[in-house]
Protein backbone atom coordinates (compact mmCIF):
# COMPACT_ATOMS: atom_id res chain seq x y z
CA UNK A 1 -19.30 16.93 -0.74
CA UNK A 2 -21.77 17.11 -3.61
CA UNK A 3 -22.60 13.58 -5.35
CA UNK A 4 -24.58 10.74 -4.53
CA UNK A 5 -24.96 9.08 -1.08
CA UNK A 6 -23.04 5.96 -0.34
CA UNK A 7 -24.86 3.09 -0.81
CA UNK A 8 -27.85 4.65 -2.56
CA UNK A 9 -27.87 1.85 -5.56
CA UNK A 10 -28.14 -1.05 -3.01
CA UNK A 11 -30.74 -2.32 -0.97
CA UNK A 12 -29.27 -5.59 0.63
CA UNK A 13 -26.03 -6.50 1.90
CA UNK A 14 -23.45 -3.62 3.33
CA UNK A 15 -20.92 -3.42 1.18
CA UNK A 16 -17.71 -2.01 2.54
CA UNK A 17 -14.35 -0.88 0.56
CA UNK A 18 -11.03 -0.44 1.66
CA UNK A 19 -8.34 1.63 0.60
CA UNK A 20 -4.32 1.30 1.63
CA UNK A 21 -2.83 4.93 1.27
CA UNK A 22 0.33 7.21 1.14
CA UNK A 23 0.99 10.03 -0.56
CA UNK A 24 -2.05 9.24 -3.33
CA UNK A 25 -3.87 12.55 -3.75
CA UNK A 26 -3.94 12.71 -7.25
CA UNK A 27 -4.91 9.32 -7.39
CA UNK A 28 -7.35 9.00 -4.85
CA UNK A 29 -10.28 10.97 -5.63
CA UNK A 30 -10.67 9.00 -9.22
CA UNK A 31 -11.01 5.67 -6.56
CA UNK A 32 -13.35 7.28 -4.06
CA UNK A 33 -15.20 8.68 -6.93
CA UNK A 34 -15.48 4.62 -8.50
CA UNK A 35 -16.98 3.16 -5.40
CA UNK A 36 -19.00 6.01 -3.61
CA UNK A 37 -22.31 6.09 -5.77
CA UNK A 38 -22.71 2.14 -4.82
CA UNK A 39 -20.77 1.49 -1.16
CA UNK A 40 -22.27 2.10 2.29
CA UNK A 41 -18.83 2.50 3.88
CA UNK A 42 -15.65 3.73 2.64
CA UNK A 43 -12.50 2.33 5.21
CA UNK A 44 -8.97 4.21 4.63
CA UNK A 45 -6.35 3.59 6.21
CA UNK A 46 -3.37 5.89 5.53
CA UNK A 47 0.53 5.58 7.12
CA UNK A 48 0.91 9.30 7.58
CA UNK A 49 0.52 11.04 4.20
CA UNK A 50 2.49 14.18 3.78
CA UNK A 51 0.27 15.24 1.29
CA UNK A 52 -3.89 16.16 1.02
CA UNK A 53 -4.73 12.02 0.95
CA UNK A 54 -6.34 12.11 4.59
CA UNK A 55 -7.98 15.22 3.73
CA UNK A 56 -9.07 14.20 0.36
CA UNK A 57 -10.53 10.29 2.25
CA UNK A 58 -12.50 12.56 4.24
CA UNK A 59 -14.36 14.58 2.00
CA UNK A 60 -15.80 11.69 0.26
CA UNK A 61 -17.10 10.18 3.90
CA UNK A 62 -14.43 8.08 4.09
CA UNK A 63 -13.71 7.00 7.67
CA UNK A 64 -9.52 7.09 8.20
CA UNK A 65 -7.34 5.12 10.47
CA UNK A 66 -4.14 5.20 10.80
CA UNK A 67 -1.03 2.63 10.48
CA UNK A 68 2.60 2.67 10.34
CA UNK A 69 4.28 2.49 7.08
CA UNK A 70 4.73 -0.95 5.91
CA UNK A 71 6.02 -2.80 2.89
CA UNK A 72 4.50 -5.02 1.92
CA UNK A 73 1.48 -3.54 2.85
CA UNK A 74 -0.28 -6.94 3.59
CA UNK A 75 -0.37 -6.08 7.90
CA UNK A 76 -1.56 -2.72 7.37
CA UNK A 77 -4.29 -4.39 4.37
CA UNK A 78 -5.60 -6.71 7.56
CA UNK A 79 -5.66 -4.09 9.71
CA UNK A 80 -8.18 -2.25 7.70
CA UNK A 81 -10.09 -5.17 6.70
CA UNK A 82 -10.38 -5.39 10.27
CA UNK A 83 -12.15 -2.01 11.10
CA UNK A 84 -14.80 -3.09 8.29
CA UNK A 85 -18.33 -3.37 9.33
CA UNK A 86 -19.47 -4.81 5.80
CA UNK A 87 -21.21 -7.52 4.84
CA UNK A 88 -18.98 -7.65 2.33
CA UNK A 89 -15.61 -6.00 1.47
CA UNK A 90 -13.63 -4.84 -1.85
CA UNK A 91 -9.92 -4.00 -1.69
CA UNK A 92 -9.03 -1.60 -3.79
CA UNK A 93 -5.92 0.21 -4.02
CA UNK A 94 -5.89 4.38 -4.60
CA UNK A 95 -4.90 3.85 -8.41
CA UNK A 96 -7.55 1.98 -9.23
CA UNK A 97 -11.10 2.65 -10.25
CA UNK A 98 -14.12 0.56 -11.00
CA UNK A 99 -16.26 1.10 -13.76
CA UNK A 100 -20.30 0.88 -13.64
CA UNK A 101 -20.84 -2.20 -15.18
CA UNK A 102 -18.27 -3.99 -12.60
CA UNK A 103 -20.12 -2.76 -9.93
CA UNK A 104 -23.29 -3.41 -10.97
CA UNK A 105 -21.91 -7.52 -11.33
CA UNK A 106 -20.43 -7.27 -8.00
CA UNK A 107 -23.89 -5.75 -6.05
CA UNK A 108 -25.22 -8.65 -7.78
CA UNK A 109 -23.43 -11.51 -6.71
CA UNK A 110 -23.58 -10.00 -2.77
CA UNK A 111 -27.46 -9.19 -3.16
CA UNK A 112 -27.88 -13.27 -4.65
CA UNK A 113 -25.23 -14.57 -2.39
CA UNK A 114 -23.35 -16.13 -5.77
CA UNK A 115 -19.96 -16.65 -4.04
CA UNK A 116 -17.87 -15.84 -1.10
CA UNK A 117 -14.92 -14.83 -2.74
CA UNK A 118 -14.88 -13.11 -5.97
CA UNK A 119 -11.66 -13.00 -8.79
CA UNK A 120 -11.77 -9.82 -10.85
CA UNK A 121 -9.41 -9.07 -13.75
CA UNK A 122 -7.47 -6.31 -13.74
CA UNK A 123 -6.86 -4.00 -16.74
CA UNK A 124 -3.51 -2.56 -16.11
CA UNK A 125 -2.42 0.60 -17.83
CA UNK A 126 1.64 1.41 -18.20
CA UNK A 127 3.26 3.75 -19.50
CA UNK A 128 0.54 5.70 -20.87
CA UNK A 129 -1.37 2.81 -22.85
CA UNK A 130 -3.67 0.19 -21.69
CA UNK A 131 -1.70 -3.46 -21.52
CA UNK A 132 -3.38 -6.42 -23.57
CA UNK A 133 -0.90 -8.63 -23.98
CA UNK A 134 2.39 -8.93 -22.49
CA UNK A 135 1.15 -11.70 -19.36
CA UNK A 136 -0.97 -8.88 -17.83
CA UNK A 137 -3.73 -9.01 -20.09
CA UNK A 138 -6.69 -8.76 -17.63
CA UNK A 139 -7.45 -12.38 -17.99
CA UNK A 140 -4.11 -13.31 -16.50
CA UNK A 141 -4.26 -10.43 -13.57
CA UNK A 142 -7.06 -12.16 -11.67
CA UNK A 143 -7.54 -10.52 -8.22
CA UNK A 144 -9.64 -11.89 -5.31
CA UNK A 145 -10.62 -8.69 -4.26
CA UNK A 146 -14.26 -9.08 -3.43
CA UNK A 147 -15.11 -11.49 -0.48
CA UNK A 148 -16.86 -11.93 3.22
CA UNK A 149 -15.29 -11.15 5.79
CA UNK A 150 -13.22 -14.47 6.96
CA UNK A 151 -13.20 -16.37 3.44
CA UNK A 152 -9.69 -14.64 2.72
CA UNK A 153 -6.80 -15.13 3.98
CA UNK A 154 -3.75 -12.56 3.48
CA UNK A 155 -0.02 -13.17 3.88
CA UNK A 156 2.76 -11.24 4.08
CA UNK A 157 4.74 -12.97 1.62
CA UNK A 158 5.36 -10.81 -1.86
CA UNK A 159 3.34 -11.47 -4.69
CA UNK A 160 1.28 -14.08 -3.01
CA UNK A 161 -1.24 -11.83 -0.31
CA UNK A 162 -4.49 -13.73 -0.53
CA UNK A 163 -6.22 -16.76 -0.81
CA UNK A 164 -9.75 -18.08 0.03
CA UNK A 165 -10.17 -20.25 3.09
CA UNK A 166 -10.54 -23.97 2.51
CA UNK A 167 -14.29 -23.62 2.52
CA UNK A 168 -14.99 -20.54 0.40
CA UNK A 169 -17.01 -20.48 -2.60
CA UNK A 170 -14.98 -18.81 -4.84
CA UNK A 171 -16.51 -17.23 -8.38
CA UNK A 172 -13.81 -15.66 -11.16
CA UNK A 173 -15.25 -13.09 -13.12
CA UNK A 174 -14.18 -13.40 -16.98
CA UNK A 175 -13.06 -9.92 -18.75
CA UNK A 176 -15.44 -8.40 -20.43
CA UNK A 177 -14.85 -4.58 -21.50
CA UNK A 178 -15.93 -2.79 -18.30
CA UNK A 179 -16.13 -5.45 -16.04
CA UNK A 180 -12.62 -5.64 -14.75
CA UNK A 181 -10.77 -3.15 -12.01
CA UNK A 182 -9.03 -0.40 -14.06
CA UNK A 183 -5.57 0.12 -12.60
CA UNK A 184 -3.14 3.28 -13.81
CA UNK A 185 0.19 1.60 -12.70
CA UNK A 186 3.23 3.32 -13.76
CA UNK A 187 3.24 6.71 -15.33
CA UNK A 188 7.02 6.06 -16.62
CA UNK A 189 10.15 4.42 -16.94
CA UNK A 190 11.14 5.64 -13.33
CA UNK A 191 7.80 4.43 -11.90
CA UNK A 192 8.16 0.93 -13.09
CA UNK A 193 12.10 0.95 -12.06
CA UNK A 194 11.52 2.43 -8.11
CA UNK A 195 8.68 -0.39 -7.73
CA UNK A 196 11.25 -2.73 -8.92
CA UNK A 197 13.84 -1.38 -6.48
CA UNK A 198 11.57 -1.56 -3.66
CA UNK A 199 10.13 -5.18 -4.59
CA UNK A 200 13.36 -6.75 -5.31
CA UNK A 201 14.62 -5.96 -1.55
CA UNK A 202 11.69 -7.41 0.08
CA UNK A 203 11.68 -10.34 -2.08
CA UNK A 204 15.38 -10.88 -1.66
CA UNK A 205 15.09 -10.78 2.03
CA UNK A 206 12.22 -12.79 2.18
CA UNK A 207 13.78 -15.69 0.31
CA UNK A 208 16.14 -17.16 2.77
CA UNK A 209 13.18 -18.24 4.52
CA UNK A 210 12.06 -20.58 1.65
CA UNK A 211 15.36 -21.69 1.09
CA UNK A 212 16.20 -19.69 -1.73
CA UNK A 213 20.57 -19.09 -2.51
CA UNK A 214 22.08 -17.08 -4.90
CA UNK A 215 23.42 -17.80 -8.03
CA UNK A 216 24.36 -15.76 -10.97
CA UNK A 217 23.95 -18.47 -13.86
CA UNK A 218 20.28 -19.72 -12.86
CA UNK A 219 19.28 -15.43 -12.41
CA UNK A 220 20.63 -14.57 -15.97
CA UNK A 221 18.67 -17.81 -17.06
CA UNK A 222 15.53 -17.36 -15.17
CA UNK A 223 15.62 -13.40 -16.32
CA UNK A 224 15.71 -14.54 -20.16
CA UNK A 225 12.99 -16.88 -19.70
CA UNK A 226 10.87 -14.07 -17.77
CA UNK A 227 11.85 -11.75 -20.51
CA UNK A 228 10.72 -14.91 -23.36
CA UNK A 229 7.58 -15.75 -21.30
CA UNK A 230 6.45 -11.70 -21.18
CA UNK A 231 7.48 -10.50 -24.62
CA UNK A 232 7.47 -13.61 -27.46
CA UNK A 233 5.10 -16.27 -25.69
CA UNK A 234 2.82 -13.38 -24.17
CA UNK A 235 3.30 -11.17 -27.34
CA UNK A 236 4.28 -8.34 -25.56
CA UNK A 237 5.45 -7.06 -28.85
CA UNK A 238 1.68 -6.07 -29.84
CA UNK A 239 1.86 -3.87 -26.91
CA UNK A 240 4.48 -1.67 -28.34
CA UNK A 241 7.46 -0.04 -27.14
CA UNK A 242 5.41 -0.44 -23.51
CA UNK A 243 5.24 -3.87 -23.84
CA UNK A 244 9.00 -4.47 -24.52
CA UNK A 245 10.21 -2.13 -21.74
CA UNK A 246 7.65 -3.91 -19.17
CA UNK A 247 8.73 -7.28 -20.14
CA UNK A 248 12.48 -6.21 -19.85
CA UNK A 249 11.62 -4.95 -16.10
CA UNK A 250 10.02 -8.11 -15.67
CA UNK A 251 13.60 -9.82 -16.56
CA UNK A 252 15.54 -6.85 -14.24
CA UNK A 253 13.21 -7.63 -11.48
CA UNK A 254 14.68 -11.32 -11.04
CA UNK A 255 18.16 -10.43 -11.40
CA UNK A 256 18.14 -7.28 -8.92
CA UNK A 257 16.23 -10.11 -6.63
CA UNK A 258 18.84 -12.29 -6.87
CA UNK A 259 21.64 -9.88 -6.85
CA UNK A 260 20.27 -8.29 -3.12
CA UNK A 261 20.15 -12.13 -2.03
CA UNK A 262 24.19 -11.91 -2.86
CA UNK A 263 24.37 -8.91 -0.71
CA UNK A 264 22.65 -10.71 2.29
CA UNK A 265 24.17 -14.07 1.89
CA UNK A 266 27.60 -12.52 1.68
CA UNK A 267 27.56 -8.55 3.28
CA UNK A 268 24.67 -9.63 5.83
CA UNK A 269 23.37 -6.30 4.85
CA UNK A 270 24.15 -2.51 3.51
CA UNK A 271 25.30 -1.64 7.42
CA UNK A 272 27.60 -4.14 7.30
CA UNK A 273 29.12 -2.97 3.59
CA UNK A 274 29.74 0.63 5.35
CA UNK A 275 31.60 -1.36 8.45
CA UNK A 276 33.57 -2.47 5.97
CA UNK A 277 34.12 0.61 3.86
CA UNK A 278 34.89 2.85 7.37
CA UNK A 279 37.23 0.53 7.94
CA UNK A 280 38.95 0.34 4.96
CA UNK A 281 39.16 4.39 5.17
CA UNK A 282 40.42 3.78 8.13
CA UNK A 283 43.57 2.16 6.68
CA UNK A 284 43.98 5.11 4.54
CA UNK A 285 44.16 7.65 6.98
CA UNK A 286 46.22 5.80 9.58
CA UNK A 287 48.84 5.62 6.06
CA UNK A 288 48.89 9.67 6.86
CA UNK A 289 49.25 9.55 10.53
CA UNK A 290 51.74 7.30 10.34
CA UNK A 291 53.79 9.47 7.51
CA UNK A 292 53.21 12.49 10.41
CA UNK A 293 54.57 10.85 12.81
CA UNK A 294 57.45 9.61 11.14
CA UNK A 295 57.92 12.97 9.78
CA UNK A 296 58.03 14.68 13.22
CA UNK A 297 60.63 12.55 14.79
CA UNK A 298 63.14 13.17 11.75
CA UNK A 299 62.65 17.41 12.61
């Protein structure tokens, strides 16, 4: 692999990135490519790619472990933090990249010892076009993505995986053009609707354990209010048609969550909706073997 070595624009602490994949190998090389020039170890842990992603990881020096496929991918995230050797770490996910002048402020603050943890906006593109309004301007998707090892903590609970350790000295970066991670989330309409899908079921299975019951009438309200907060309050009309079809998934997202947490509360599950349709069919066919039957004793 032609290109610079890792690590060749820092002469301090090791810096080490890691990378959660599957399936990602038109993504990936764009990341590796981001973080190579200024890294000294590239971590990569993949759960079982069926396409060139472990291939790709290894090209670029990357060294690849393996998990099982997880979601959310929080366990599999600690488990490659844990094969780490860095003085520092980044997590970065395979569609996302970090421009020059980011890196150049984050080999900073590790050379200076600035922080332990870092925050780093996030500029989020969807849909084809780069978001600045609609609640995910960059200054309102602040990542800690940049710490020691041991000043983060990560859960397993959705949409809440870190946080820094009681004694961390934690730094947020402000967004300045260049200086944020650039993330290419959803391609389309069906990206943005299969991450909701997949979301919503975790979340709605996860909230029985804080307590959480369904309801219909505080969903449709909480969904209009998500939809208010995204497009009006967070101007998500200046983002276009993007902007009013991400705030409207934004609105979906809480009433497919609460419509799964019907499902569980009153099904106990999609196996236990097929019990229940099996034996409903059942009852249909036993309607025919009992019409046989009757039918045979008449002849």
């Amino acid at each position: 692999m032609t290109g610079p070595e890792m690590g060749s624009s820092l002469s301090g602490p090791c810096i080490s990135v890691v990378i959660n994949t599957l399936n990602e190998e038109n993504n990936l090389p764009y990341a590796l490519r981001s973080v190579r020039p200024w890294v000294d170890e590239i971590i990569v842990v993949d759960m079982y790619s069926e396409d060139r992603t472990v291939e790709i990881a290894r090209e670029y020096g990357a060294k690849v472990y393996f998990h099982p496929k997880v979601v959310p991918v929080e366990s599999a995230r600690s488990f490659a933090i844990a094969k780490a050797s860095g003085d520092w770490i980044l997590l970065l996910d395979a569609d996302e990249m970090i421009p020059r002048p980011l890196s150049n402020k984050l080999i900073e603050i590790a050379r200076y010892d600035r922080a332990d943890v870092v925050g780093i906006p996030r500029l989020n593109y969807m849909l084809g076009a780069p978001m600045m309004h609609t609640r995910v301007h960059p200054n309102e998707d602040v990542n800690l993505r940049f710490f020691k090892p041991g000043f983060l903590g990560l859960t397993e609970t959705i949409h809440r995986g870190s946080h820094p350790v009681a004694t961390s000295r934690v730094t947020y970066l402000p967004y300045e053009p260049g200086q944020s991670i650039v993330h290419f989330a959803n391609i389309n309409l069906f990206d943005i609707l299969d991450k909701v899908n997949r979301y919503t079921t975790i979340e709605a299975e996860q909230s029985p354990s804080r307590g959480e019951r369904p309801s219909a009438l505080r969903a449709v309200a909480r969904a209009s209010k998500r939809f208010f907060h995204h497009y009006v309050k967070g101007k998500g009309y200046r983002d276009g048609w993007q902007g009013f079809y991400v705030s409207a998934a934004s609105a979906l997202y809480v009433l497919l969550t609460d419509g799964k947490l019907f499902e569980l509360h009153k099904h106990a599950g999609r196996e236990a909706v097929r019990r229940l349709y099996q034996g409903e069919a059942e009852k249909i066919i036993m309607e025919y073997d009992v019409t046989l039957r009757s039918s045979s004793h008449t002849h």
